[in-house]
Protein backbone atom coordinates (compact mmCIF):
# COMPACT_ATOMS: atom_id res chain seq x y z
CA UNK A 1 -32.98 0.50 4.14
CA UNK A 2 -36.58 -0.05 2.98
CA UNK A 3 -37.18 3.06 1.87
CA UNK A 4 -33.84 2.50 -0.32
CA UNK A 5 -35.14 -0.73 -1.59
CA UNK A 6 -38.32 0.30 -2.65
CA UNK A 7 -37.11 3.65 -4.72
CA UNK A 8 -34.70 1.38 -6.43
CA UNK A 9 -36.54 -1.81 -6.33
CA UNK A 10 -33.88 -3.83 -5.36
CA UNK A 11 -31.93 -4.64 -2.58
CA UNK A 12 -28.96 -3.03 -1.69
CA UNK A 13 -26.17 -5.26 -0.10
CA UNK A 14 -23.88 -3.30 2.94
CA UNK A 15 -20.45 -4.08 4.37
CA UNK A 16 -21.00 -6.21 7.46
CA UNK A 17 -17.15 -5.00 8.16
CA UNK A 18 -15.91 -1.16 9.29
CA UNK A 19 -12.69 -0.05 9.67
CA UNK A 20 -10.87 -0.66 12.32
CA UNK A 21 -11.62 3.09 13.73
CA UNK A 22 -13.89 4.54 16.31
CA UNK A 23 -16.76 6.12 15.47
CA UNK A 24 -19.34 7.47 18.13
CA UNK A 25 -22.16 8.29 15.00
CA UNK A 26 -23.59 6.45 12.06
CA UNK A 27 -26.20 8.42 9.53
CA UNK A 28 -27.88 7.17 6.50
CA UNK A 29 -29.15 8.96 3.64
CA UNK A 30 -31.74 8.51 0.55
CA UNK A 31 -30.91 10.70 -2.02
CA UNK A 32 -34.24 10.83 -4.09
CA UNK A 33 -33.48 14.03 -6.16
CA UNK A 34 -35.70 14.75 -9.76
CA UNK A 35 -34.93 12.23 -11.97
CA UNK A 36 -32.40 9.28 -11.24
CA UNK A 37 -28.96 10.16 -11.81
CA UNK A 38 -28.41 11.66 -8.42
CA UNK A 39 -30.01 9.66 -6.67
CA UNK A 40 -27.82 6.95 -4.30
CA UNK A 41 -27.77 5.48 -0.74
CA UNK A 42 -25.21 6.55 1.53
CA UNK A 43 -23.83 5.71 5.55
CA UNK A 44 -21.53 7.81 6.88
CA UNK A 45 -19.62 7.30 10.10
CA UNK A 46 -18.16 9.71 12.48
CA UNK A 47 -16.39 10.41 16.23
CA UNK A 48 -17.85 13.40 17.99
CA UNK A 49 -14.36 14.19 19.28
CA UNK A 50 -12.18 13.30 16.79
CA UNK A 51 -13.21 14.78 12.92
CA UNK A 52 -10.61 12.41 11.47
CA UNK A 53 -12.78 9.24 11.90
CA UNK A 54 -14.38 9.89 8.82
CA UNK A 55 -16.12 7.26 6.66
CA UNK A 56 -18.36 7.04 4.05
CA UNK A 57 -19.97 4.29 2.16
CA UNK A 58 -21.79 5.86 -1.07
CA UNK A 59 -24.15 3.30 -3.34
CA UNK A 60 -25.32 4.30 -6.57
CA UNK A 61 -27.33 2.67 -9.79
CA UNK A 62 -24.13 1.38 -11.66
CA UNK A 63 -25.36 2.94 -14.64
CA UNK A 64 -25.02 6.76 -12.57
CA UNK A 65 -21.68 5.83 -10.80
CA UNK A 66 -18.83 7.61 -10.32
CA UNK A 67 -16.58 7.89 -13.47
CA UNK A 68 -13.18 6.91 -12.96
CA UNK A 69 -9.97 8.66 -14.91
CA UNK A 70 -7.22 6.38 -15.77
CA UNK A 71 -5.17 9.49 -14.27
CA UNK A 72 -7.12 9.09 -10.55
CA UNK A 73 -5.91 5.64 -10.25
CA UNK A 74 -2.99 4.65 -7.66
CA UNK A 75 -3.98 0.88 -7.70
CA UNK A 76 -6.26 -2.06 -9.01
CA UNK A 77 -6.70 -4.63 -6.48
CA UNK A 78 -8.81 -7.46 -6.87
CA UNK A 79 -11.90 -8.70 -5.42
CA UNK A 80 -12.54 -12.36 -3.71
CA UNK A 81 -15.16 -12.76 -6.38
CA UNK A 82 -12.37 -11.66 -8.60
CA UNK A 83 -13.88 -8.47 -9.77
CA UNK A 84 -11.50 -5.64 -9.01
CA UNK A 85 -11.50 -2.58 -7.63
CA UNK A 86 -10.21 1.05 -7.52
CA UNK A 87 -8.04 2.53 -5.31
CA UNK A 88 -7.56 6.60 -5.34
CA UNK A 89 -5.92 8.77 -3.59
CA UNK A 90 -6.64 11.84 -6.42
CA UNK A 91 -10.66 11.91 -6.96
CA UNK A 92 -11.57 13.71 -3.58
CA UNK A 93 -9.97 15.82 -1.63
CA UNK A 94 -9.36 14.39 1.87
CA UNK A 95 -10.01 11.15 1.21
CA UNK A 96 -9.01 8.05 -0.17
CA UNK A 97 -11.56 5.84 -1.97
CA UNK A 98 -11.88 2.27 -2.96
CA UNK A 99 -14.49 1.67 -5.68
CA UNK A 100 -16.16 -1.24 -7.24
CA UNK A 101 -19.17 -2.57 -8.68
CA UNK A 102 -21.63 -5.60 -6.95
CA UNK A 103 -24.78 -6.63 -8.48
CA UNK A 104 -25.47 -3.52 -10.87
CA UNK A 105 -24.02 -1.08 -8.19
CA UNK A 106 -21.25 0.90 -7.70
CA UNK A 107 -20.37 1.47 -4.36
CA UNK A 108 -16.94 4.24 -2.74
CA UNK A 109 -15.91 3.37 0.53
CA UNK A 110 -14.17 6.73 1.27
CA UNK A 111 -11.90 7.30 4.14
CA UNK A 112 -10.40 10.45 5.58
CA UNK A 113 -6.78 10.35 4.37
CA UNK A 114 -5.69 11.37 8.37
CA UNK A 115 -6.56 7.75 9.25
CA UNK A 116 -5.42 6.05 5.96
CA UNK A 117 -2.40 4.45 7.92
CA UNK A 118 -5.64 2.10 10.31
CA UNK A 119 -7.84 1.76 6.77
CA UNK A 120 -5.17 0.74 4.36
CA UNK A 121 -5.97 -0.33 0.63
CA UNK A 122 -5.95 -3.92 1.98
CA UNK A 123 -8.56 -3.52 4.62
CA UNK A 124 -10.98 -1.64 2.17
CA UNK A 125 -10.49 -4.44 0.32
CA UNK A 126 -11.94 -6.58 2.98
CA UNK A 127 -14.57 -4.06 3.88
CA UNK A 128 -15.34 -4.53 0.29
CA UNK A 129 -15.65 -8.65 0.43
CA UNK A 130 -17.95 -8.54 3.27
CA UNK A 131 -20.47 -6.73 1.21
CA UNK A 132 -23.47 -9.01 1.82
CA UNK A 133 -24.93 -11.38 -1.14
């Protein structure tokens, strides 16, 4: 996480809530590539015995995040700090995502659509409201 903070020189708030799966792994990742567009913090989370429990958390610059077509869109839910968010179904194959925007970020929680039934819209949602201050 330092590393992260001082590329971007800022700090970058994380969900203190997962889903409600089991995971075995967690990685994290700097992306520093040439120049800044691609570059982004990300966690994901895995099982070693079951590739379903899939979950990402990807955190970019706001001003580099993921665009989002009106088409992509299943639902716009909001926010306890009444910003809203994203909900897709469309954008990546596999996955569902939830996106929204803190503090001059973007961040996708992304979840593998085979355990979308125990990480529903509504519990992204609260992953995404327990994003630290």
């Amino acid at each position: 996480m330092q590393e992260s903070k001082d590329h971007f020189k800022k700090d970058i708030g994380l969900p203190i809530q997962i889903p409600p799966i089991e995971f075995t792994h967690i990685f994290g990742r700097l992306s520093d590539l040439d120049g800044d567009i691609n570059d982004g913090f990300e966690i994901e989370y895995r099982h070693k015995d079951k590739p379903k429990n899939h979950y990402m958390i990807r955190v970019k610059p706001l001003t580099y995040g993921l665009p989002i077509r009106e088409e992509h869109i299943d639902q716009t839910l909001k926010l306890k700090d009444g910003s809203k968010a994203i909900y897709s179904t469309k954008i990546a194959r596999g996955f569902n995502l939830l996106v929204f925007e803190k503090k001059g970020w973007q961040y996708v929680l992304n979840i593998n659509k085979a355990v979308s039934d125990q990480a529903t819209p509504e519990i992204l949602v609260e992953i995404a409201n327990s994003v630290s201050p």
